[in-house]
C-alpha atoms as a PDB file:
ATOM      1  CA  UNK A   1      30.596  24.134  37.062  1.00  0.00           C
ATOM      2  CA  UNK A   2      34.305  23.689  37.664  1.00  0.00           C
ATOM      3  CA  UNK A   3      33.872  22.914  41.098  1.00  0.00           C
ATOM      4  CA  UNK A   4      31.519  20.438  41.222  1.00  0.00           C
ATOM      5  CA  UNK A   5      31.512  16.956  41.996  1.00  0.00           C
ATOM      6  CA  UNK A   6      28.496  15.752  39.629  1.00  0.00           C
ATOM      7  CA  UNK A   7      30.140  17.625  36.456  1.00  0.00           C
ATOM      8  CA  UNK A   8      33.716  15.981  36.820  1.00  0.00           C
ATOM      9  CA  UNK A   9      31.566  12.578  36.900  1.00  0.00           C
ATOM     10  CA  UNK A  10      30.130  13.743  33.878  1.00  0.00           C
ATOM     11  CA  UNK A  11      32.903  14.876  32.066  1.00  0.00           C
ATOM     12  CA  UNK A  12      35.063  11.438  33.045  1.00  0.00           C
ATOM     13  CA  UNK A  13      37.655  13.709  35.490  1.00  0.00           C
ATOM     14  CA  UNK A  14      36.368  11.245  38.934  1.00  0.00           C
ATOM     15  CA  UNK A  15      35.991   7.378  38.625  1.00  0.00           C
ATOM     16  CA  UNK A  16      32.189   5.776  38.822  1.00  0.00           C
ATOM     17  CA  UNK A  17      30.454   2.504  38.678  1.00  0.00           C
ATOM     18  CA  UNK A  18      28.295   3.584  35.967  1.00  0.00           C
ATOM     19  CA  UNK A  19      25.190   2.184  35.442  1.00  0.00           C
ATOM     20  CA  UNK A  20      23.608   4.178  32.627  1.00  0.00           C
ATOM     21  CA  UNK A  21      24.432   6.966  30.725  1.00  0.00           C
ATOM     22  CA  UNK A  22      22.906   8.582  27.676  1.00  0.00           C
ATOM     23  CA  UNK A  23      23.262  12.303  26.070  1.00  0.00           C
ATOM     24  CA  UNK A  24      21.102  13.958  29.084  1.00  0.00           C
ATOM     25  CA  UNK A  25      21.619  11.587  32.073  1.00  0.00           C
ATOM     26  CA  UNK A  26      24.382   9.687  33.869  1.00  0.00           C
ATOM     27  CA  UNK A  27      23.641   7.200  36.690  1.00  0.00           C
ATOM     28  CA  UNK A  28      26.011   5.838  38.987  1.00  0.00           C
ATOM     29  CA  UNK A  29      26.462   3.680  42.294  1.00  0.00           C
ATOM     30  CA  UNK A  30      26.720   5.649  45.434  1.00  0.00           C
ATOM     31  CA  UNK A  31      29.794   5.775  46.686  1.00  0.00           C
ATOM     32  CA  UNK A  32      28.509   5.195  49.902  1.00  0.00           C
ATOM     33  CA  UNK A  33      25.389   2.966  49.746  1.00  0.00           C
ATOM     34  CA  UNK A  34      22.954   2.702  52.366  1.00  0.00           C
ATOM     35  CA  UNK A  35      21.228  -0.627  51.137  1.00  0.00           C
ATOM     36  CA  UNK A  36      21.956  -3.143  48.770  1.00  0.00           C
ATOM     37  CA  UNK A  37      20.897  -1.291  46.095  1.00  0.00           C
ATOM     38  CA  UNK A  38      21.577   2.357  45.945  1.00  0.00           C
ATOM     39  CA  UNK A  39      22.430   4.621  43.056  1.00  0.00           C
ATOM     40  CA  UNK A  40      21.921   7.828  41.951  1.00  0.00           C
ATOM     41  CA  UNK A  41      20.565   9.772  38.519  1.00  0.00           C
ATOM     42  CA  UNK A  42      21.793  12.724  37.537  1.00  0.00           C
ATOM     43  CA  UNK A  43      21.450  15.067  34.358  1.00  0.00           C
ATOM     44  CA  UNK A  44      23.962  16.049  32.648  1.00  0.00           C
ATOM     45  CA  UNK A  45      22.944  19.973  32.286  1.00  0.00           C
ATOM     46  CA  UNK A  46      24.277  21.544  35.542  1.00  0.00           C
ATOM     47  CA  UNK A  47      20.886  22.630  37.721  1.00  0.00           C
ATOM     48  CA  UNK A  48      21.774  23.408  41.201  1.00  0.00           C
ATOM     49  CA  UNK A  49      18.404  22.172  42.750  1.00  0.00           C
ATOM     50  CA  UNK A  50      15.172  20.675  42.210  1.00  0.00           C
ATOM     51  CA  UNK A  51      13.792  24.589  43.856  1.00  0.00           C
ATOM     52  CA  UNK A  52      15.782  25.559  40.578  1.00  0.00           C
ATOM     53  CA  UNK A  53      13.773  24.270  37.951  1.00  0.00           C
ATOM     54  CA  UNK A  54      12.691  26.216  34.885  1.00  0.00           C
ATOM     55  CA  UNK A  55       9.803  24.295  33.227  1.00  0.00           C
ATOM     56  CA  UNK A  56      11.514  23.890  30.183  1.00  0.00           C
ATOM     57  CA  UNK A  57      13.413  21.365  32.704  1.00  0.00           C
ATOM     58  CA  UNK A  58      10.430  19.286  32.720  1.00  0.00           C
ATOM     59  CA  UNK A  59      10.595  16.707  30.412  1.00  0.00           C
ATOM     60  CA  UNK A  60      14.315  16.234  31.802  1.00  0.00           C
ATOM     61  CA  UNK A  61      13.403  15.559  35.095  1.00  0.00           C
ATOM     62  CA  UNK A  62      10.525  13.140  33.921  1.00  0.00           C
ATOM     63  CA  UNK A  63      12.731  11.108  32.333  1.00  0.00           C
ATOM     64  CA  UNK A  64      15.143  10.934  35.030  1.00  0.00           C
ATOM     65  CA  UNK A  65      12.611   9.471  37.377  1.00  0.00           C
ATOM     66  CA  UNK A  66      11.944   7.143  34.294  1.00  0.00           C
ATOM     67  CA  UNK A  67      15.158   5.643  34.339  1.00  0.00           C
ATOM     68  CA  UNK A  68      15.645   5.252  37.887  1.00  0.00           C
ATOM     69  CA  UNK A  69      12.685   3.104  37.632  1.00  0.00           C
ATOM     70  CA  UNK A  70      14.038   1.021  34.985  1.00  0.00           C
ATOM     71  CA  UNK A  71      17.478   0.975  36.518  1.00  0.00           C
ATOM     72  CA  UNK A  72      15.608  -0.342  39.857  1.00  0.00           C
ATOM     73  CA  UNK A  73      13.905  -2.867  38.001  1.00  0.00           C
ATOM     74  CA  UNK A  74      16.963  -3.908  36.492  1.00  0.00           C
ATOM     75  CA  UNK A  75      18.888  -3.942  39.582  1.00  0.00           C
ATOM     76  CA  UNK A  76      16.127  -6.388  40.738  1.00  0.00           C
ATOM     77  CA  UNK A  77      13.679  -3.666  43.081  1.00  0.00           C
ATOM     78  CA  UNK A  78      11.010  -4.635  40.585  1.00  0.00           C
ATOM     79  CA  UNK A  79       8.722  -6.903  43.255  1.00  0.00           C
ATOM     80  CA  UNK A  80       9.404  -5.075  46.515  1.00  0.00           C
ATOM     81  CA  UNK A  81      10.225  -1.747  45.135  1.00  0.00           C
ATOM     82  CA  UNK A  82      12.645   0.833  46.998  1.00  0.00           C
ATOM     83  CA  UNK A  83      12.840   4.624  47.632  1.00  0.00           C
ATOM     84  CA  UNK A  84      13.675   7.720  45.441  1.00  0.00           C
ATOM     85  CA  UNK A  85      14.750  10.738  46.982  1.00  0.00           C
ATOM     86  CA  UNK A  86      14.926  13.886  45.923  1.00  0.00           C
ATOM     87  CA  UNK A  87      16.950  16.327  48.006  1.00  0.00           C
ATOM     88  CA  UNK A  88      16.338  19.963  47.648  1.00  0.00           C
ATOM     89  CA  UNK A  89      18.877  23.365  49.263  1.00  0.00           C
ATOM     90  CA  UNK A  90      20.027  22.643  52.716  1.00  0.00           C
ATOM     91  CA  UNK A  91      16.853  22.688  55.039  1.00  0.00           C
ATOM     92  CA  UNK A  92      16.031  19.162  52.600  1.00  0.00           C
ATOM     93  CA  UNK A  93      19.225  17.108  53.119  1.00  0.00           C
ATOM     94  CA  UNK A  94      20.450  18.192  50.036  1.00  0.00           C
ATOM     95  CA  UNK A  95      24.854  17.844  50.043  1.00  0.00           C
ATOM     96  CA  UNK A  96      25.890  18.113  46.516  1.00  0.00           C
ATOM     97  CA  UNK A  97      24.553  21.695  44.610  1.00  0.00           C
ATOM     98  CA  UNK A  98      23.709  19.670  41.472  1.00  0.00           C
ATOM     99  CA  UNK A  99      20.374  18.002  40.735  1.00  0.00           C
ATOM    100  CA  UNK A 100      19.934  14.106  41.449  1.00  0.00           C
ATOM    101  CA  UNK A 101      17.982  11.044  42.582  1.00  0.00           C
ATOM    102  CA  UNK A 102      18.753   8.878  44.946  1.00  0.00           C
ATOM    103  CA  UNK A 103      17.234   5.160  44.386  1.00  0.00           C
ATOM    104  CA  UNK A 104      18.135   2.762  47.208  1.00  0.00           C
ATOM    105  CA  UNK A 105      16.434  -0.609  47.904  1.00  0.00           C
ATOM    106  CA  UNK A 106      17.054  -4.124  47.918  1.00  0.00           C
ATOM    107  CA  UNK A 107      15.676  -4.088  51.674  1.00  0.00           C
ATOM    108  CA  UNK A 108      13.160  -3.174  53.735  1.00  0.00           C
ATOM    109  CA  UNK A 109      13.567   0.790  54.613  1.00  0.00           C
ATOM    110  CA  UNK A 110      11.916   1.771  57.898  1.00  0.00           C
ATOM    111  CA  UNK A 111       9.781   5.214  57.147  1.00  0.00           C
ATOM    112  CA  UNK A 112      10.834   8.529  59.574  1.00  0.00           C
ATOM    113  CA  UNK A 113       9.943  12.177  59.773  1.00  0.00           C
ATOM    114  CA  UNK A 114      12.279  14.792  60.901  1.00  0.00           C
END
């Protein structure tokens, strides 16, 4: 997707603080962190939402939430732990039309419903 933000990460065209990247999955820093710890995983096959999944997506998905456990851990969430978010179409909060994870931690997050 020419347009979008996630694949010119991917393909090197925009700047990131990477903090992991393999053939399937990129992780980054969030540009605009809202805790001490915040980063995002994202694959590196274009799907525009989680509500866009074809199963063969499975074991792609699993082992994003994989690594953005181990990337937590790493970034020192192992103890308290943190938050992963998955955003999905607009009604779900979701900004960017390609498939990711938020992790953010490194504090306490309060816990509210719409």
């Amino acid at each position: 997707m020419s347009d979008c933000i996630f694949c010119k990460i991917i393909a090197g065209e925009i700047p990131s603080k990477k903090c992991y990247e393999d053939d399937e999955i990129i992780a980054f820093h969030d540009i605009h962190p809202v805790a001490p710890v915040h980063f995002l995983v994202v694959p590196k096959k274009h799907i525009n939402s989680l509500m866009e999944l074809e199963e063969a997506d499975t074991p792609l998905v699993g082992r994003m939430l994989f690594k953005a456990q181990e990337i937590a851990k790493e970034q020192g969430c192992a103890e308290k732990g943190g938050r992963f978010i998955l955003n999905a179409k607009k009604d779900g909060g979701q900004t960017i039309d390609h498939l990711h994870v938020h992790f953010i931690g490194g504090k306490t997050l309060g816990f509210k419903m719409c």
